[in-house]
C-alpha atoms as a PDB file:
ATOM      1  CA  UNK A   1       1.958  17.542  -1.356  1.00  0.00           C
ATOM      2  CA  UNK A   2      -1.636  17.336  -2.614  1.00  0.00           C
ATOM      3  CA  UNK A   3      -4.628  16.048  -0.054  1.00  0.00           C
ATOM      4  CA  UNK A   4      -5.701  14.384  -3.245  1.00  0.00           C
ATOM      5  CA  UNK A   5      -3.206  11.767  -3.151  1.00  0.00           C
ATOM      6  CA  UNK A   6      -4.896   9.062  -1.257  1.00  0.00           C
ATOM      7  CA  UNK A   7      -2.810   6.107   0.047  1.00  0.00           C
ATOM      8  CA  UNK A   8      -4.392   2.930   1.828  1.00  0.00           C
ATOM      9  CA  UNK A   9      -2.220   1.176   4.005  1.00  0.00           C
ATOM     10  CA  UNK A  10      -2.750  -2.241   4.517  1.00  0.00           C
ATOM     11  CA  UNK A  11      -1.135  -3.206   7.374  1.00  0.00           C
ATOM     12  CA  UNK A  12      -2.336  -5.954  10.122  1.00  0.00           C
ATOM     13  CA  UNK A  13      -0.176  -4.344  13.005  1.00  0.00           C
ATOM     14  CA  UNK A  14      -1.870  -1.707  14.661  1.00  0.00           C
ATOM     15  CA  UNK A  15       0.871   0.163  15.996  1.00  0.00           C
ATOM     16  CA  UNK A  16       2.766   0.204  12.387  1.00  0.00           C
ATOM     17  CA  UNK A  17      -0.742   0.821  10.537  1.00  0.00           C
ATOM     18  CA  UNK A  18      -1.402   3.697  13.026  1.00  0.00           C
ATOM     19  CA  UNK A  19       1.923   5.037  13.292  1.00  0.00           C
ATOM     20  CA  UNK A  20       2.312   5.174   9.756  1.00  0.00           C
ATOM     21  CA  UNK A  21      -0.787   6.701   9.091  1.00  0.00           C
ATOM     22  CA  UNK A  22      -0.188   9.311  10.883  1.00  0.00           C
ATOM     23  CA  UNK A  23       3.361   9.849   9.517  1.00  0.00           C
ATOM     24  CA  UNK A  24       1.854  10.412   6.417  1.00  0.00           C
ATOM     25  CA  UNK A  25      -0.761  12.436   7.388  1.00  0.00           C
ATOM     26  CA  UNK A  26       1.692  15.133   8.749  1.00  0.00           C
ATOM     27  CA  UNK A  27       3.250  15.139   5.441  1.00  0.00           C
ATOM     28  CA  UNK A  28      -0.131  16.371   3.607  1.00  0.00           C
ATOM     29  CA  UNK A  29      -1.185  12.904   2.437  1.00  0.00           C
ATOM     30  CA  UNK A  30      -4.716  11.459   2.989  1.00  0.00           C
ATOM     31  CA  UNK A  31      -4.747   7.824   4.737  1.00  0.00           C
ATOM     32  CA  UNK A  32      -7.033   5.229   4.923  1.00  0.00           C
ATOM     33  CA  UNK A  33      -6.027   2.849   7.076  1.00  0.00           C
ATOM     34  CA  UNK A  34      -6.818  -1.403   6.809  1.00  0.00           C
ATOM     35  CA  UNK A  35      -6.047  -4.187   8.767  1.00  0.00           C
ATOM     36  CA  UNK A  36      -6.011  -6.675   6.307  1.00  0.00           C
ATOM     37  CA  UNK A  37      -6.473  -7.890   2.416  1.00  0.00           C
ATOM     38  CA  UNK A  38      -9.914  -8.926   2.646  1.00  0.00           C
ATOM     39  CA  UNK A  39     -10.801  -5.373   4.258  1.00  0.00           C
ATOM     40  CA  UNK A  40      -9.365  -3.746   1.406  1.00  0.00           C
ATOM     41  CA  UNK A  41     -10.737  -5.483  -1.300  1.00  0.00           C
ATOM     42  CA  UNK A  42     -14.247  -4.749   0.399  1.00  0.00           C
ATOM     43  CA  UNK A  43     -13.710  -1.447   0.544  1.00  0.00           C
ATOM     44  CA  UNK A  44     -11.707  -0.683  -2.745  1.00  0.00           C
ATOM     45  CA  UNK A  45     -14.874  -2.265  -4.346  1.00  0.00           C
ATOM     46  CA  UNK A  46     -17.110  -0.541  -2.290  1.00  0.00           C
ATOM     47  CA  UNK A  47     -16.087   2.546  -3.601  1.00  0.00           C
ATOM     48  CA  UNK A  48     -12.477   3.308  -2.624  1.00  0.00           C
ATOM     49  CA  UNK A  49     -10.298   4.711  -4.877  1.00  0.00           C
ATOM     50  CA  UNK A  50      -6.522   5.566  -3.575  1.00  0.00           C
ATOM     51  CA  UNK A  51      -3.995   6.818  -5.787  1.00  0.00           C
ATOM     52  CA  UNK A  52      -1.424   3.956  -4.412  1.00  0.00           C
ATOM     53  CA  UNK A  53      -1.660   1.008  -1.796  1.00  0.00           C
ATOM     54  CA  UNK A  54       0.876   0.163   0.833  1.00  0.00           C
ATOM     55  CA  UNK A  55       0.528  -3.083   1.398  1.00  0.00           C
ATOM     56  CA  UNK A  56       2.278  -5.556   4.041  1.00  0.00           C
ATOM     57  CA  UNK A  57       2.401  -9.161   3.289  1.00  0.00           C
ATOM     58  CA  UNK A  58       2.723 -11.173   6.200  1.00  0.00           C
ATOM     59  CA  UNK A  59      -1.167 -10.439   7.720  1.00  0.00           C
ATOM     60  CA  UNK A  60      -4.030 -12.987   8.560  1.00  0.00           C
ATOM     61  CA  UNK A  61      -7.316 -13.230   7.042  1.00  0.00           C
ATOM     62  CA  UNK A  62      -5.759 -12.502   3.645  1.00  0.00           C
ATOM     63  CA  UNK A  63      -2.313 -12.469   2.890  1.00  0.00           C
ATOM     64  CA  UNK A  64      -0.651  -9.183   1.275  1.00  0.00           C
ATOM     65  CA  UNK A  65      -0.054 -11.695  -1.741  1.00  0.00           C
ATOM     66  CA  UNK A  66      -3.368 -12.982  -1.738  1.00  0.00           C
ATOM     67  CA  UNK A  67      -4.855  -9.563  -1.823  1.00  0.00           C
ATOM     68  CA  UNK A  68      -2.504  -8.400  -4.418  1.00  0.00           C
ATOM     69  CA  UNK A  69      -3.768 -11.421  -6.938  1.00  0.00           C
ATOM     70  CA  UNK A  70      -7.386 -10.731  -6.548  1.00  0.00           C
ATOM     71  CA  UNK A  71      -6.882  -7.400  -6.619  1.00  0.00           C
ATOM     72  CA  UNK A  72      -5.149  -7.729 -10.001  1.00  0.00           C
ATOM     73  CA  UNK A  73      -8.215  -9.666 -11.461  1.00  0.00           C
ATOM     74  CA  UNK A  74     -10.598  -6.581 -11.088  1.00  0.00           C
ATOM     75  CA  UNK A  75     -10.345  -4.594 -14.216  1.00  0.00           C
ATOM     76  CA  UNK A  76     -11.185  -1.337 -12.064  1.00  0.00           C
ATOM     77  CA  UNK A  77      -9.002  -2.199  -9.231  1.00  0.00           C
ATOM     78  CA  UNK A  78      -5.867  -3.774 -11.369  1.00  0.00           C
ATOM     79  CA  UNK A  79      -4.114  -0.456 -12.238  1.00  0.00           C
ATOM     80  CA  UNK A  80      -3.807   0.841  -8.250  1.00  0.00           C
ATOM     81  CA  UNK A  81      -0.279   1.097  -7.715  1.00  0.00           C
ATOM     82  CA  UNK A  82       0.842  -1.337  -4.920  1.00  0.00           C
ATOM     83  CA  UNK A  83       3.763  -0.667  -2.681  1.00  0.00           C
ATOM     84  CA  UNK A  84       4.754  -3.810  -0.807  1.00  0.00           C
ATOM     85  CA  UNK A  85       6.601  -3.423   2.806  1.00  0.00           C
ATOM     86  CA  UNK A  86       7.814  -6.773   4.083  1.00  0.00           C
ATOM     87  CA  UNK A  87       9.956  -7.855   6.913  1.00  0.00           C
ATOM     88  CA  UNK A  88      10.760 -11.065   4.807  1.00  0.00           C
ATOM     89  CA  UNK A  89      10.784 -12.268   1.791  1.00  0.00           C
ATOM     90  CA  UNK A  90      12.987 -10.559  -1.667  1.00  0.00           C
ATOM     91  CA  UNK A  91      11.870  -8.269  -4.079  1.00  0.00           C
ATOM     92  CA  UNK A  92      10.658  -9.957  -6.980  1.00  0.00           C
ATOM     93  CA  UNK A  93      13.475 -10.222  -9.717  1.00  0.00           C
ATOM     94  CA  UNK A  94      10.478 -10.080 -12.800  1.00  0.00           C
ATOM     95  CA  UNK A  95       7.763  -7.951 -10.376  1.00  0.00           C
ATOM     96  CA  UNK A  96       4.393  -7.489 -12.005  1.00  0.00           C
ATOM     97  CA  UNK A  97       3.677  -4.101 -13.644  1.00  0.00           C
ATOM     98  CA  UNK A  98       1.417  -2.834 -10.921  1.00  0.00           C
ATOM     99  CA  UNK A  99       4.139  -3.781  -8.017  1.00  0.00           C
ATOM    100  CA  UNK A 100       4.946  -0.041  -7.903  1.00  0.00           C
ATOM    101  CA  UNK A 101       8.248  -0.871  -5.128  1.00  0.00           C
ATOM    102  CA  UNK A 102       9.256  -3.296  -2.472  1.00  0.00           C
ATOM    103  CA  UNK A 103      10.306  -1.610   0.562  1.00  0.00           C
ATOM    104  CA  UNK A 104      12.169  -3.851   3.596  1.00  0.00           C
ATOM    105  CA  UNK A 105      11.137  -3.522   7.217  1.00  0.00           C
ATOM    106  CA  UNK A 106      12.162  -2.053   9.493  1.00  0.00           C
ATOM    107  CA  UNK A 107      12.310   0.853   6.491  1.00  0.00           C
ATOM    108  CA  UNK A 108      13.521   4.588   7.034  1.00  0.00           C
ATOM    109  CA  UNK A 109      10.915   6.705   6.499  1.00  0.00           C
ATOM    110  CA  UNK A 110      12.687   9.393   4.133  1.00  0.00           C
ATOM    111  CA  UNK A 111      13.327   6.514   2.300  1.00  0.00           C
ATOM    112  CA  UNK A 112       9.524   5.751   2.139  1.00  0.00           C
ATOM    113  CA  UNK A 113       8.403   9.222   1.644  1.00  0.00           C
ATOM    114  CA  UNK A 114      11.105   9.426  -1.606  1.00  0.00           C
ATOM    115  CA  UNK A 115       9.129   6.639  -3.136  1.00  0.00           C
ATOM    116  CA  UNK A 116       6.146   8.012  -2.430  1.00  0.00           C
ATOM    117  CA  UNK A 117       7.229  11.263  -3.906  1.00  0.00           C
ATOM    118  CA  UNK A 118       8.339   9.607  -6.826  1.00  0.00           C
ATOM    119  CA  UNK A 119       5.218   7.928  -7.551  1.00  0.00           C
ATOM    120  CA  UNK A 120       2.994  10.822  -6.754  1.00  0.00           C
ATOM    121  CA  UNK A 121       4.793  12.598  -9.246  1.00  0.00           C
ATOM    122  CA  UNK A 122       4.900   9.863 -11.804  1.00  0.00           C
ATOM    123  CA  UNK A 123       0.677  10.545 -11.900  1.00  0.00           C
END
């Protein structure tokens, strides 16, 4: 697995943000790690640029929803592929282009790193 693959996890629980992050880290991937939408928006347009997003979307100051709209609206932001991880809510039956998987929490992390492989390798 290449350090180049950058994933941002936006996640408003600390111990799931942090825990994953570093789950992902031991499996070669570079994490940067954000506590909510409106954080990640700032930084994506600031400058950021990771290969895929994971992206709660139950979180305050900007929902995972919310986020995922605006971020859609940027031209240079709209292609990012998004992974959504949700305790509730169903994967979309018509999901938007850029809606890369829906994962369910509590989620296996195999499972997650699969996904991950499989759109790492998809690049």
């Amino acid at each position: 697995m290449s350090k180049n693959f950058d994933i941002m996890v936006v996640e408003d629980d600390v111990a799931i943000r942090e825990g994953l992050g570093e789950l992902l880290e031991e499996q070669g991937y570079a994490v940067e790690l954000v506590p909510n939408g409106f954080d990640a928006l700032e930084r994506l347009r600031s400058g950021s640029s990771p290969a895929l997003i994971l992206l709660d979307l139950s979180m305050p100051v900007m929902t995972g929803w919310e986020f995922f709209d605006e971020k859609t609206k940027d031209p240079l932001l709209a292609e990012i592929p998004v992974i959504v991880m949700s305790a509730t809510g169903e994967p979309l039956s018509d999901p938007p282009s850029n809606l890369a998987a829906f994962v369910r929490k509590p989620f296996d992390f195999s499972h997650l790193l699969d996904v991950l492989e499989e759109k790492r390798s998809a690049e």
